[in-house]
Structures are given as structure tokens and as C-alpha cells.
PDB file of N, CA and C in Angstrom:
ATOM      1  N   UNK A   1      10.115 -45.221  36.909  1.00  0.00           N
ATOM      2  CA  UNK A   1      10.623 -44.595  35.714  1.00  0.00           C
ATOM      3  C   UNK A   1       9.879 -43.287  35.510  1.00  0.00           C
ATOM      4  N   UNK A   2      10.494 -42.504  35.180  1.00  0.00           N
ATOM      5  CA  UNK A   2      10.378 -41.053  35.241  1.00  0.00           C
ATOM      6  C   UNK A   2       9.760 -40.818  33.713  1.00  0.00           C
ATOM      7  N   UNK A   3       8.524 -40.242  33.523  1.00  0.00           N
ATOM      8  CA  UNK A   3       8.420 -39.980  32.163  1.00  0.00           C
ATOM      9  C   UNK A   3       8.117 -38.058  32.012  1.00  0.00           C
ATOM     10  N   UNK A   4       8.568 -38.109  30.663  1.00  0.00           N
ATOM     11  CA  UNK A   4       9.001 -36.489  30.616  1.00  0.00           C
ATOM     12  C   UNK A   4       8.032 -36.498  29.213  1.00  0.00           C
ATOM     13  N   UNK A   5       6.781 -35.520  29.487  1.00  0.00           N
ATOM     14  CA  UNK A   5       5.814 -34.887  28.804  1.00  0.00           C
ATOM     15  C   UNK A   5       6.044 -33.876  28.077  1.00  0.00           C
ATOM     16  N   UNK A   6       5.937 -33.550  27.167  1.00  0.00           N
ATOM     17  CA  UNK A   6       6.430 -32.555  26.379  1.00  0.00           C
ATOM     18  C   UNK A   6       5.218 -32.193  25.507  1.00  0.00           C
ATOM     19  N   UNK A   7       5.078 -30.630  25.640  1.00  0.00           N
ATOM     20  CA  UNK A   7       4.053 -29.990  24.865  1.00  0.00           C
ATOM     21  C   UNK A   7       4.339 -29.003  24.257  1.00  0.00           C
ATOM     22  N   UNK A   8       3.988 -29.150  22.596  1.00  0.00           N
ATOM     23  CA  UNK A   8       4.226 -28.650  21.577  1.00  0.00           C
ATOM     24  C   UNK A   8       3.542 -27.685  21.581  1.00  0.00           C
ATOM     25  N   UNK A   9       3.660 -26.249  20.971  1.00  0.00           N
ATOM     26  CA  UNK A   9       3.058 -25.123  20.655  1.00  0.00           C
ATOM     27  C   UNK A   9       3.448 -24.370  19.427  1.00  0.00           C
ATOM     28  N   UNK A  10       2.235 -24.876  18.579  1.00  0.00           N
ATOM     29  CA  UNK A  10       2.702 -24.357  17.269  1.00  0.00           C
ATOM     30  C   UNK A  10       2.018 -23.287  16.906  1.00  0.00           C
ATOM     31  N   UNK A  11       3.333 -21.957  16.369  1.00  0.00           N
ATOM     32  CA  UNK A  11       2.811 -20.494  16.533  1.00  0.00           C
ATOM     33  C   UNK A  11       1.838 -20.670  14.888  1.00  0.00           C
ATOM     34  N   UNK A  12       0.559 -19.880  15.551  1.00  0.00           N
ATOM     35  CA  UNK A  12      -0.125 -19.696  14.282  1.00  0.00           C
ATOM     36  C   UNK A  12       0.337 -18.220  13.944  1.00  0.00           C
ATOM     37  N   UNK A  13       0.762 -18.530  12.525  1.00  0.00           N
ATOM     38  CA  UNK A  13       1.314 -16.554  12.337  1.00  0.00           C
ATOM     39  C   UNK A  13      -0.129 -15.558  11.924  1.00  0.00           C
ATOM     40  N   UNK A  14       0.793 -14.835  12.540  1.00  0.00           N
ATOM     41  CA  UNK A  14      -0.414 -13.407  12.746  1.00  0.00           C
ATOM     42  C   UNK A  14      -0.494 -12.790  11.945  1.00  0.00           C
ATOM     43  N   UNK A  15      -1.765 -12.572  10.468  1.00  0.00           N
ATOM     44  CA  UNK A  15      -1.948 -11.473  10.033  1.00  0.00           C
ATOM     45  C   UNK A  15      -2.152 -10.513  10.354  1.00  0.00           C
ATOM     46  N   UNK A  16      -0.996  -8.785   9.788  1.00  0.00           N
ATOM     47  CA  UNK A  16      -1.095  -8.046  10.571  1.00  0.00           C
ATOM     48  C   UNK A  16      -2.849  -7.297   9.366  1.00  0.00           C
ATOM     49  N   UNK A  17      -3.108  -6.291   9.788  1.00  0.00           N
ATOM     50  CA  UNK A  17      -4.296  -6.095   8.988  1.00  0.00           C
ATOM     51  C   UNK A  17      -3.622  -5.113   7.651  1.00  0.00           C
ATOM     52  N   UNK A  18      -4.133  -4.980   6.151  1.00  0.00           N
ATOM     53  CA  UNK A  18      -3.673  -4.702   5.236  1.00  0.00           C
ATOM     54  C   UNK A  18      -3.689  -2.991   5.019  1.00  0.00           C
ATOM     55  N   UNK A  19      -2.882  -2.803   4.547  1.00  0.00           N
ATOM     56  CA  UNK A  19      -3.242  -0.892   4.371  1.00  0.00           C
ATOM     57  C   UNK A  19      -4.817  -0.867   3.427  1.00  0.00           C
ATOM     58  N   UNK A  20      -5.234   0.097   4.024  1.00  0.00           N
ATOM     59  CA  UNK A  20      -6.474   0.747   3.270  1.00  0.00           C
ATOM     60  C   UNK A  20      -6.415   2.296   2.589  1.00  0.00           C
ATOM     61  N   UNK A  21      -6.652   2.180   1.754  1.00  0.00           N
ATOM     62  CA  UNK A  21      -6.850   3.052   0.591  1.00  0.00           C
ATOM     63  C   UNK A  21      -8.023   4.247   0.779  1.00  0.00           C
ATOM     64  N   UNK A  22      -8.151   5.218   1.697  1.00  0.00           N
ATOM     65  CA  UNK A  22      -9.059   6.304   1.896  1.00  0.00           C
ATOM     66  C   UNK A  22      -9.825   6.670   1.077  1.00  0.00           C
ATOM     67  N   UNK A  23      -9.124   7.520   0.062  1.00  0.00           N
ATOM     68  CA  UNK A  23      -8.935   8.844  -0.896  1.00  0.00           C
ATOM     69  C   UNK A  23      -7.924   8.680  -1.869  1.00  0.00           C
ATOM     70  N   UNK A  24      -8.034   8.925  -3.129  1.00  0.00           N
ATOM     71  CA  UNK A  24      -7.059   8.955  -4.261  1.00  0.00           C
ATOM     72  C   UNK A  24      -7.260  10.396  -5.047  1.00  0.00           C
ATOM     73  N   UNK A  25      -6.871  11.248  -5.312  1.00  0.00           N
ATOM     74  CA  UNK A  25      -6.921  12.705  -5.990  1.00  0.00           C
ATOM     75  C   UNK A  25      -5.615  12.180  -7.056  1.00  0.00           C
ATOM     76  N   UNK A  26      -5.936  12.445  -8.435  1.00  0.00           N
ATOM     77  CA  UNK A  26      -5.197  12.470  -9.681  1.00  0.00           C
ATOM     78  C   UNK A  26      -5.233  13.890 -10.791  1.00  0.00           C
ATOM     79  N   UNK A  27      -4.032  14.088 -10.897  1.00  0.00           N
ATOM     80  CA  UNK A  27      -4.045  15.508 -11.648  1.00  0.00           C
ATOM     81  C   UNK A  27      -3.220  15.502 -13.115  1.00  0.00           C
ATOM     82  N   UNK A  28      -3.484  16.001 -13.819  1.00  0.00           N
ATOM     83  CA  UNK A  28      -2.640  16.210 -14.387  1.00  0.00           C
ATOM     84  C   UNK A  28      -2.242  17.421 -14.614  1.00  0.00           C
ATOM     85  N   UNK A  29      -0.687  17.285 -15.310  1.00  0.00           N
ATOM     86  CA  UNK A  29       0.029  18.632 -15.087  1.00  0.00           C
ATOM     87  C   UNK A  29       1.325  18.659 -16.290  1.00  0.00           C
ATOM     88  N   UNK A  30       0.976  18.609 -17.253  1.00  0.00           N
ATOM     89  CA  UNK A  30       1.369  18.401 -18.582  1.00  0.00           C
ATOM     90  C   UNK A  30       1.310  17.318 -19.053  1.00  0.00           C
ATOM     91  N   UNK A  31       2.422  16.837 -19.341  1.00  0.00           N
ATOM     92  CA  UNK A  31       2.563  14.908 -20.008  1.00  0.00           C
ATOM     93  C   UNK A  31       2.966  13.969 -18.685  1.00  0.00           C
ATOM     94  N   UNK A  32       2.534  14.457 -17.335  1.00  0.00           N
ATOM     95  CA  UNK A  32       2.412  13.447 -16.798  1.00  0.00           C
ATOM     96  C   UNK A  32       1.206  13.893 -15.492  1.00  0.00           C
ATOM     97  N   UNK A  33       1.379  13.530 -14.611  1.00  0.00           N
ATOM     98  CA  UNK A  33      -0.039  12.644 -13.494  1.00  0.00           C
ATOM     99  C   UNK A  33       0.888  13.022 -12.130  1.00  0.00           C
ATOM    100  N   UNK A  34       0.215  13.551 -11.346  1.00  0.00           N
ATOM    101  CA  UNK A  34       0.547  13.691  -9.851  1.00  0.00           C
ATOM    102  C   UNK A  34      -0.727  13.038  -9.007  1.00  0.00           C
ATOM    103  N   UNK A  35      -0.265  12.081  -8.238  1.00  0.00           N
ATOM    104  CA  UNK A  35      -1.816  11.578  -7.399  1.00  0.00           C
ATOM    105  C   UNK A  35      -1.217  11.406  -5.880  1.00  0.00           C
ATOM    106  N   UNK A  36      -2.474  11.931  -4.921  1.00  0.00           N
ATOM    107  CA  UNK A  36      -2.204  11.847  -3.969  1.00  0.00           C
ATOM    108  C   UNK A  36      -3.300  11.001  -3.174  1.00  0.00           C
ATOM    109  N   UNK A  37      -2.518  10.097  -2.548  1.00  0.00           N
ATOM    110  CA  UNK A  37      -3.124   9.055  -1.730  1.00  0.00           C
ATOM    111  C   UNK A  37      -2.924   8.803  -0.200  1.00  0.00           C
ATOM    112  N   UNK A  38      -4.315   8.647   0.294  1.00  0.00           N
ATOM    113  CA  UNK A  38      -4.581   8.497   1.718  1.00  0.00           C
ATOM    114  C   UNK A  38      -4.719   7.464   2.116  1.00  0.00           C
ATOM    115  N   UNK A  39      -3.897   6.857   3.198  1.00  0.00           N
ATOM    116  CA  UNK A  39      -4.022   5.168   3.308  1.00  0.00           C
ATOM    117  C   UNK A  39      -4.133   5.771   5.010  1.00  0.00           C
ATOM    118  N   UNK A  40      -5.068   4.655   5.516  1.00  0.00           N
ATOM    119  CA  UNK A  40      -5.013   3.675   6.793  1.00  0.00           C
ATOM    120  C   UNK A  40      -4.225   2.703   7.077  1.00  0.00           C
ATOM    121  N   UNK A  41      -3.461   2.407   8.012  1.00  0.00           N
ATOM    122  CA  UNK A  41      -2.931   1.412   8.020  1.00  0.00           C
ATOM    123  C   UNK A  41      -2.603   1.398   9.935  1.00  0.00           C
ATOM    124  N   UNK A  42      -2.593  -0.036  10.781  1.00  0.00           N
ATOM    125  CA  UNK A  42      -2.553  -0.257  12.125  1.00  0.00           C
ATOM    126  C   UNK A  42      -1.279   0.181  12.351  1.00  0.00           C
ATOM    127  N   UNK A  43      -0.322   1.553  12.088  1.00  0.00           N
ATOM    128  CA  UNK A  43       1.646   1.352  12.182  1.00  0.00           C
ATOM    129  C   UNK A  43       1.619   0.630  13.586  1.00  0.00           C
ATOM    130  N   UNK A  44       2.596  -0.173  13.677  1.00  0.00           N
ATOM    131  CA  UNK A  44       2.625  -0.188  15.419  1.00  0.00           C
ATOM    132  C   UNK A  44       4.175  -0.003  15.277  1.00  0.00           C
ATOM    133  N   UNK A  45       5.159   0.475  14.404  1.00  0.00           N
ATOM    134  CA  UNK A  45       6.570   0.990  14.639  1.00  0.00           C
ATOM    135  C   UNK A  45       6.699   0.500  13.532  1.00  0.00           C
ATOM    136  N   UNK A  46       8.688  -0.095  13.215  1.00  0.00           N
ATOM    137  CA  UNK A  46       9.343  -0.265  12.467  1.00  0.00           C
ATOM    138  C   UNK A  46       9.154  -1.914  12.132  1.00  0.00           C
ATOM    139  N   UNK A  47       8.478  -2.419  12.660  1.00  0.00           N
ATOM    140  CA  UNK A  47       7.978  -3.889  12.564  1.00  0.00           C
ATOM    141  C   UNK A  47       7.072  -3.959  11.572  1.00  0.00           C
ATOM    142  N   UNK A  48       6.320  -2.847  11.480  1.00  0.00           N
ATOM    143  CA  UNK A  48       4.698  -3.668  11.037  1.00  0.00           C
ATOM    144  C   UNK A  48       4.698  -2.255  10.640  1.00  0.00           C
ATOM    145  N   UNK A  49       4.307  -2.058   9.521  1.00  0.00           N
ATOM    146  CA  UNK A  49       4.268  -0.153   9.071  1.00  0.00           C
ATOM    147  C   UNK A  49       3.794  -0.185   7.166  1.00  0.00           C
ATOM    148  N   UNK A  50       2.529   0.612   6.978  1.00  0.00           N
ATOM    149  CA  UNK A  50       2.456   1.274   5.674  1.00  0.00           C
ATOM    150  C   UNK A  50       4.091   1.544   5.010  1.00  0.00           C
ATOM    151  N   UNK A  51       4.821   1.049   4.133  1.00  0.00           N
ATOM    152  CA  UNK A  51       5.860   1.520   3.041  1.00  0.00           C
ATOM    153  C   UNK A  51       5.822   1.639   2.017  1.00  0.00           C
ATOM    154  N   UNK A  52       4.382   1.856   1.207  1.00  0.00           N
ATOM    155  CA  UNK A  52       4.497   2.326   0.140  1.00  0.00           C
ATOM    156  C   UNK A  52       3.058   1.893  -0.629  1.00  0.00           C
ATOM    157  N   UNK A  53       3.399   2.801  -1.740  1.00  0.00           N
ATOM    158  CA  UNK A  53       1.846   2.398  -2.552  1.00  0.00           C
ATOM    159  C   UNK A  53       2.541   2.540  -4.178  1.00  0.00           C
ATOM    160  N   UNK A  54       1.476   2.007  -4.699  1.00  0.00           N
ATOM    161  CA  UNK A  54       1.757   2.315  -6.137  1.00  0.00           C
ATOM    162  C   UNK A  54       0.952   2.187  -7.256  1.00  0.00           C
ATOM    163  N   UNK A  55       1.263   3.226  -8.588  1.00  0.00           N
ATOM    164  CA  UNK A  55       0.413   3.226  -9.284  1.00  0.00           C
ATOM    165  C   UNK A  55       0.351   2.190 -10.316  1.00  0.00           C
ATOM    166  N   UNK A  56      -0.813   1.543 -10.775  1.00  0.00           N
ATOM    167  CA  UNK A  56      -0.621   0.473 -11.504  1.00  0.00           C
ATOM    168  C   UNK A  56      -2.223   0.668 -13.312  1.00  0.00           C
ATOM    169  N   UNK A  57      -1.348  -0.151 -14.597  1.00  0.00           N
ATOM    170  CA  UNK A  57      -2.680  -0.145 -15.250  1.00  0.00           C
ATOM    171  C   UNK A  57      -3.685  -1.063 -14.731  1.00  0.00           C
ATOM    172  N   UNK A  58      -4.915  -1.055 -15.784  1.00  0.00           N
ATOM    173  CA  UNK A  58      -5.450  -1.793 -15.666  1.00  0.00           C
ATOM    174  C   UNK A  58      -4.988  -3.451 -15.507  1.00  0.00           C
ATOM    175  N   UNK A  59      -4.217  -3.542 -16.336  1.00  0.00           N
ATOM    176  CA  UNK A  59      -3.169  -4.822 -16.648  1.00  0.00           C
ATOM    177  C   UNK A  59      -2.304  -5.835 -15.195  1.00  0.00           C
ATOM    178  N   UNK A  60      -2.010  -4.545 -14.850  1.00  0.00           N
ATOM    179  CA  UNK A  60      -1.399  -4.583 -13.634  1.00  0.00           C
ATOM    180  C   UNK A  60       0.176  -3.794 -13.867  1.00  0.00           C
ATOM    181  N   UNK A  61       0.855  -3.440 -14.640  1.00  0.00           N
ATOM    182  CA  UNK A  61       1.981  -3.012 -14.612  1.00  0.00           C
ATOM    183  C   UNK A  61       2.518  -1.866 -14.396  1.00  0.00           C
ATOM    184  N   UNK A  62       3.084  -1.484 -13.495  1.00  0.00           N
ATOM    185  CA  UNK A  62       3.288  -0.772 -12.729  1.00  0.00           C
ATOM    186  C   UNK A  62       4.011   0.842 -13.313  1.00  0.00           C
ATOM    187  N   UNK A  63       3.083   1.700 -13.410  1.00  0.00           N
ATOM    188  CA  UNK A  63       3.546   2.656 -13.503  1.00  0.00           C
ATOM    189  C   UNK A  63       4.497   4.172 -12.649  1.00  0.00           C
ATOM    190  N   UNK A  64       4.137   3.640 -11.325  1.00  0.00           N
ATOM    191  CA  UNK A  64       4.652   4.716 -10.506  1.00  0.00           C
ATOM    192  C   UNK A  64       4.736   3.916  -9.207  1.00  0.00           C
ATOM    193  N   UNK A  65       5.877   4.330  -8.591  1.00  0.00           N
ATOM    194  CA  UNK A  65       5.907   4.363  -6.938  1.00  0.00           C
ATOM    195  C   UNK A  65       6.111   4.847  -6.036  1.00  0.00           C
ATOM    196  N   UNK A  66       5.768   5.018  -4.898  1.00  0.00           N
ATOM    197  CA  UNK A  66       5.688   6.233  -3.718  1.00  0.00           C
ATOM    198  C   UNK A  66       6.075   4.915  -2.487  1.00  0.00           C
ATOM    199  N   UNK A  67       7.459   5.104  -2.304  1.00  0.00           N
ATOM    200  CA  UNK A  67       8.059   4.657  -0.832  1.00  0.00           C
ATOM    201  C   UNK A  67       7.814   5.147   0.279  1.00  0.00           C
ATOM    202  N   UNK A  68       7.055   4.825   1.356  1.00  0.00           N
ATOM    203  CA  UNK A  68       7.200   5.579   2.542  1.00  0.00           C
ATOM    204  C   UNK A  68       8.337   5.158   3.764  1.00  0.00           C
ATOM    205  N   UNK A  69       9.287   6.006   4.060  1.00  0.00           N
ATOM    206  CA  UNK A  69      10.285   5.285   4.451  1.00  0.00           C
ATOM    207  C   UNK A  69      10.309   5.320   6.296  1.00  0.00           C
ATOM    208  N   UNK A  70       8.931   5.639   6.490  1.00  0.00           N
ATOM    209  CA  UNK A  70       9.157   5.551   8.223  1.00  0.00           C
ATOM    210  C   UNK A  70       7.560   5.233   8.582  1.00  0.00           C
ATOM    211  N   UNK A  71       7.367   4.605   9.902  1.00  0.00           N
ATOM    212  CA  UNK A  71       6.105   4.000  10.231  1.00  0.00           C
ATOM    213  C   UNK A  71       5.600   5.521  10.379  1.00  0.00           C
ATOM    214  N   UNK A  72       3.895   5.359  10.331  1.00  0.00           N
ATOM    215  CA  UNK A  72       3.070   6.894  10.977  1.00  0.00           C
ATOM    216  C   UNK A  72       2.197   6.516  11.955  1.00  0.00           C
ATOM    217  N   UNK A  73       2.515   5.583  12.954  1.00  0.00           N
ATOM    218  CA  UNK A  73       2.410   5.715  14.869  1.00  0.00           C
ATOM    219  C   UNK A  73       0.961   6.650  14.991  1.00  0.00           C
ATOM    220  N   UNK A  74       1.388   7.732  15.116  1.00  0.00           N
ATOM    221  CA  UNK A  74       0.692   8.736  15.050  1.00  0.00           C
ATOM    222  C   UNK A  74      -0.006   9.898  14.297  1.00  0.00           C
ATOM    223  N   UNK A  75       0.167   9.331  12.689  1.00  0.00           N
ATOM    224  CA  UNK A  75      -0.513   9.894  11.919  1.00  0.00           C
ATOM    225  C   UNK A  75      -1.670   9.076  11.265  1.00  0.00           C
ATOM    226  N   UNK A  76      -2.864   8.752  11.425  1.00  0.00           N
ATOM    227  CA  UNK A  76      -3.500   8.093  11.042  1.00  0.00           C
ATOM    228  C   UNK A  76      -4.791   8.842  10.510  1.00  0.00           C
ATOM    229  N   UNK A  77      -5.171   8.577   9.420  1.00  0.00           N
ATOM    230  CA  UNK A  77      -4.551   8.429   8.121  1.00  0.00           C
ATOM    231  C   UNK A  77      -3.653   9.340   7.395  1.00  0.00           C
ATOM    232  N   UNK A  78      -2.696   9.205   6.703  1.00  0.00           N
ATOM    233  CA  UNK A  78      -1.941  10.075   6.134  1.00  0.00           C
ATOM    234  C   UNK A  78      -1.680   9.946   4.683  1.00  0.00           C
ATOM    235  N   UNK A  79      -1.381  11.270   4.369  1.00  0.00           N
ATOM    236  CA  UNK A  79      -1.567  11.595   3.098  1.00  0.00           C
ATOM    237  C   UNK A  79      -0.067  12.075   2.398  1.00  0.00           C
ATOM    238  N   UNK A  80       0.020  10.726   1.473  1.00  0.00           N
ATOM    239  CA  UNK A  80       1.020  10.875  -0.242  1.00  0.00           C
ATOM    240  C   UNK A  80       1.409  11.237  -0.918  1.00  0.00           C
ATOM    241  N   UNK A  81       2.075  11.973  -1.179  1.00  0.00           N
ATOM    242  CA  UNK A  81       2.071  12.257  -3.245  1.00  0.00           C
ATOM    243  C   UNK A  81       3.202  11.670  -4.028  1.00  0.00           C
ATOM    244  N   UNK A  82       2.777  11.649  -5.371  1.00  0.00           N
ATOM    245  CA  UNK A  82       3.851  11.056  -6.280  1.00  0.00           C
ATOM    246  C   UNK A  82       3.326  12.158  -7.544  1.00  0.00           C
ATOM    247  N   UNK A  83       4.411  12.630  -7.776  1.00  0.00           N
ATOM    248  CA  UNK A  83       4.364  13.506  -9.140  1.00  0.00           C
ATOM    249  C   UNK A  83       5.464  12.878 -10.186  1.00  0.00           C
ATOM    250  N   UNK A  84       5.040  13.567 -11.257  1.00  0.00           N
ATOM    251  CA  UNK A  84       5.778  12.960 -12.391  1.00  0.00           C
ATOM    252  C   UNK A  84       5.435  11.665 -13.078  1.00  0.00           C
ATOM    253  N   UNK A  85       4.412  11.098 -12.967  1.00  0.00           N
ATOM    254  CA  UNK A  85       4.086   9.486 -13.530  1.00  0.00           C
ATOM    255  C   UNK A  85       3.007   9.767 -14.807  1.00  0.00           C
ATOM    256  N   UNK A  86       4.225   9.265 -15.722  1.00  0.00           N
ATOM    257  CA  UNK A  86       3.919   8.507 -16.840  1.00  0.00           C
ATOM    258  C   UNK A  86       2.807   7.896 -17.036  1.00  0.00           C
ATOM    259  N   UNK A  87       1.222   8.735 -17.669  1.00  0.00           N
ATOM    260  CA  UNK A  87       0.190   7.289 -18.281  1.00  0.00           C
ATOM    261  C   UNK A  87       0.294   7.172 -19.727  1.00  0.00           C
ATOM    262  N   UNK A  88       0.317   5.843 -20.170  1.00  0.00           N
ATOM    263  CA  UNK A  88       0.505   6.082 -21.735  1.00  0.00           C
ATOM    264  C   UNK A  88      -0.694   6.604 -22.056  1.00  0.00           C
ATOM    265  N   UNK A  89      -1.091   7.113 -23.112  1.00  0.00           N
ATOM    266  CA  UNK A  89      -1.754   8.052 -24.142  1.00  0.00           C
ATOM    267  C   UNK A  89      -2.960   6.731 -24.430  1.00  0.00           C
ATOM    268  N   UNK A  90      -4.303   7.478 -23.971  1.00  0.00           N
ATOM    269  CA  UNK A  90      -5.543   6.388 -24.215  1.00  0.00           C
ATOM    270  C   UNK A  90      -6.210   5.632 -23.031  1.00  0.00           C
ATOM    271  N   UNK A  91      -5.034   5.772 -21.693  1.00  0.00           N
ATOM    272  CA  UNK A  91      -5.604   5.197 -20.604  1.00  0.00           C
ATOM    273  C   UNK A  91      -6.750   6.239 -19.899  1.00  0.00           C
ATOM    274  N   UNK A  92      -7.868   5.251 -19.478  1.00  0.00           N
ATOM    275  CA  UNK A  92      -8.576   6.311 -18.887  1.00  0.00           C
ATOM    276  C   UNK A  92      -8.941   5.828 -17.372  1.00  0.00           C
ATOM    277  N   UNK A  93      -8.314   4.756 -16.948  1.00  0.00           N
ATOM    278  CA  UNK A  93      -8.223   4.216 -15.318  1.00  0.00           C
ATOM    279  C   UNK A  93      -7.104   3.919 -15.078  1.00  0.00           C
ATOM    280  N   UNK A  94      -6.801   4.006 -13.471  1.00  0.00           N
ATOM    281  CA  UNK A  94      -5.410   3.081 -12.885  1.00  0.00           C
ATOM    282  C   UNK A  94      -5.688   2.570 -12.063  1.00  0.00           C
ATOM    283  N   UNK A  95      -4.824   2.130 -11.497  1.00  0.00           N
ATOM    284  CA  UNK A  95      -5.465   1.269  -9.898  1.00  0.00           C
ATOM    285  C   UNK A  95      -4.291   2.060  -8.814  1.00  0.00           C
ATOM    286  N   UNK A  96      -4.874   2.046  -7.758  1.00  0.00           N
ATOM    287  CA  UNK A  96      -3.392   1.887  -6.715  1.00  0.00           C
ATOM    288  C   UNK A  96      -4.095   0.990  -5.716  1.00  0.00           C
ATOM    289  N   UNK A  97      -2.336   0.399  -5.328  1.00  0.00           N
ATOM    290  CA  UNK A  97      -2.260  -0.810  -4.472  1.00  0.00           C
ATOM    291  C   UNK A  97      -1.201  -0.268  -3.630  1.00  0.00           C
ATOM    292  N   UNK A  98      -1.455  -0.567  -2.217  1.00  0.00           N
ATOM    293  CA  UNK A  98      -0.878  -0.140  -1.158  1.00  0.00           C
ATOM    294  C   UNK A  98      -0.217  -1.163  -0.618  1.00  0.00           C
ATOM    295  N   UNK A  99       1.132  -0.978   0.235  1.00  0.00           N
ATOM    296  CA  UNK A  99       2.079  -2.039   0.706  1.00  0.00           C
ATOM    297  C   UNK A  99       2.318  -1.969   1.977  1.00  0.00           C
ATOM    298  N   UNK A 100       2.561  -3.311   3.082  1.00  0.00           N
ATOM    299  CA  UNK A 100       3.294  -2.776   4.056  1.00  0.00           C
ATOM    300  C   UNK A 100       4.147  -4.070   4.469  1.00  0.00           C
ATOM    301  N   UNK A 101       5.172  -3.710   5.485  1.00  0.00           N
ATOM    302  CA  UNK A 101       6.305  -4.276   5.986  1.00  0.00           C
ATOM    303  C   UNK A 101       6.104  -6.047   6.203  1.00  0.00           C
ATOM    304  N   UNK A 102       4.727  -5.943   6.764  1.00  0.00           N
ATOM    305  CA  UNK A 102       4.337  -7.946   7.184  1.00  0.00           C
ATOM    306  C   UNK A 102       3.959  -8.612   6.217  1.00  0.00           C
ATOM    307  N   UNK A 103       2.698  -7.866   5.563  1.00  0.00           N
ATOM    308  CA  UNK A 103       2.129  -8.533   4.391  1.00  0.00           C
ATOM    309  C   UNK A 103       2.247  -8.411   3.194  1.00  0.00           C
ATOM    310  N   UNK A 104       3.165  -7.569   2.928  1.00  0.00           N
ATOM    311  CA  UNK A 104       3.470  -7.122   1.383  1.00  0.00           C
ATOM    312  C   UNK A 104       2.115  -5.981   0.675  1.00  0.00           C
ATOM    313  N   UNK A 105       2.495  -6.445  -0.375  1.00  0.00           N
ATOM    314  CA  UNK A 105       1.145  -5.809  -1.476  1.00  0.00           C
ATOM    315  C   UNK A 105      -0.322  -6.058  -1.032  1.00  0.00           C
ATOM    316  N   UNK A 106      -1.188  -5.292  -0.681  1.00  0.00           N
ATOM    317  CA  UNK A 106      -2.548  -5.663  -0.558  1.00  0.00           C
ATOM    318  C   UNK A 106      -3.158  -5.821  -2.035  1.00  0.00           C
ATOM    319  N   UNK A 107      -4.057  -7.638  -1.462  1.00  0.00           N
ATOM    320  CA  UNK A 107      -4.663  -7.963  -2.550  1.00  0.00           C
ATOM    321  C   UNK A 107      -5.604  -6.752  -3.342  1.00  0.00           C
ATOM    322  N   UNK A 108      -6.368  -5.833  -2.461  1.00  0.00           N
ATOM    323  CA  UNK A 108      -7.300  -5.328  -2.987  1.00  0.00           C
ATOM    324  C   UNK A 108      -6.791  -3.630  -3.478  1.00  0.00           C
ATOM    325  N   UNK A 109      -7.079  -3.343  -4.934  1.00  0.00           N
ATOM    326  CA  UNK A 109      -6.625  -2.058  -5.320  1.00  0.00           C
ATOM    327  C   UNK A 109      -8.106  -1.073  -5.442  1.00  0.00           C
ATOM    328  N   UNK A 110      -7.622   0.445  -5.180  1.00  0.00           N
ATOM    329  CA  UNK A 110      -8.702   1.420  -5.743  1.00  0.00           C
ATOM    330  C   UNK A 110      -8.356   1.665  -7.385  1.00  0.00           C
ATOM    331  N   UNK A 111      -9.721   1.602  -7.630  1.00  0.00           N
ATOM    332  CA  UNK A 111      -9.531   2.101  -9.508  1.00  0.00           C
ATOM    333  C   UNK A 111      -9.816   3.564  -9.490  1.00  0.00           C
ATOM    334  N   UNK A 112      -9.343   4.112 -10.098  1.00  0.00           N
ATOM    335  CA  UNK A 112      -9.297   5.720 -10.681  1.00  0.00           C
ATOM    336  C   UNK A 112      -9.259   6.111 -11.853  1.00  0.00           C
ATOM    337  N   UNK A 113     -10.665   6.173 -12.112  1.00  0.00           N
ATOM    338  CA  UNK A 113     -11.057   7.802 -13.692  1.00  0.00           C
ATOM    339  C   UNK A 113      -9.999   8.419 -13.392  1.00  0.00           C
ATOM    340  N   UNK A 114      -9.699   8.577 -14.696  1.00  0.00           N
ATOM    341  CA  UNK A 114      -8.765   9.670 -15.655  1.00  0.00           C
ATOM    342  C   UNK A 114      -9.307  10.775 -16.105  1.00  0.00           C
ATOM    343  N   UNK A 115     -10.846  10.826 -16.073  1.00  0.00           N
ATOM    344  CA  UNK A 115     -11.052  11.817 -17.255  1.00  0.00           C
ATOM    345  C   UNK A 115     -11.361  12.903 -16.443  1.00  0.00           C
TER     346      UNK A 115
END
């Protein structure tokens, strides 16, 4: 009798590594905030790629967002902007939190003086 062995291989999924947050520059420029942000991130193409960051309060609620709509392969690190964002009147920090295609939102945000 013939016996048939069978071996299982169970994929452990791969964290890809999270965008990193360089540099943050914040301006203002009447009644609103232009900030430009420098992220790291491993692109390896349209799979796995930095798409975006965003500005957030202390609170967490989200005041601004900056889509990046193509991997940067070959730009490492590269640099953001988002103009036009709204801080309400009295804030004197924000955070930004950076996103990408595998892992979503990175847990960890930069805080940023206002004054």
C-alpha cells in the first residue's frame, strides 16, 4: 500500500517595512498651513509603495491629506507638499502619519510646533 505524504507550508506574511518620516517644514501663509514632508520608504514598484501622508491633531483627526499616486523606485527620500490646510485657531502641534500600499497607516507619527 502506497502511502502519500503531504507537506504543508504555511506562508508567514511579510511585513513590508513602514514609511519613515525624515523632515517636516510647516508654514503659514494666511488662514491656512502649507507643510512639506520627507518620507523614506523601501518602494519596490506598484505593489509595495509610500501613498500618502497626512496631517493630523493632537486628537487624532485628520486635518489634511497629501496622496502620492506613484511608487519613488528611485527617489529615495522624497519630498511633499500640501498647501491650504486648515488648523483651528489655538492649536499649537500636529502630527503627521505616513501611509503605504501593504501596511496601511504607520503606527508611529512626527509631532510639529506651530509656533
Amino acid at each position: 500500500m502506497r502511502h502519500l505524504i503531504l507537506t504543508a507550508f504555511f506562508a508567514t506574511p511579510v511585513l513590508a517595512d513602514p514609511p519613515t518620516i525624515e523632515s517636516v517644514s510647516a508654514s503659514r501663509n494666511g488662514d491656512t498651513w502649507r507643510f512639506d514632508v520627507t518620507i523614506r520608504h523601501p518602494d519596490t514598484g506598484w505593489d509595495d509603495y509610500a501613498d500618502g501622508w497626512r496631517v493630523l491633531d493632537m486628537e487624532g483627526a485628520e486635518l489634511g491629506m497629501r496622496v502620492l499616486h506613484h511608487p519613488h523606485v528611485d527617489e529615495q527620500p522624497f519630498t511633499r507638499s500640501l498647501s491650504g490646510v486648515s488648523i483651528p485657531v489655538g492649536t499649537t502641534q500636529v502630527q503627521i502619519q505616513a501611509r503605504d500600499t501593504v501596511g496601511g497607516w504607520s503606527d508611529a507619527t512626527t509631532v510639529i510646533d506651530l509656533n
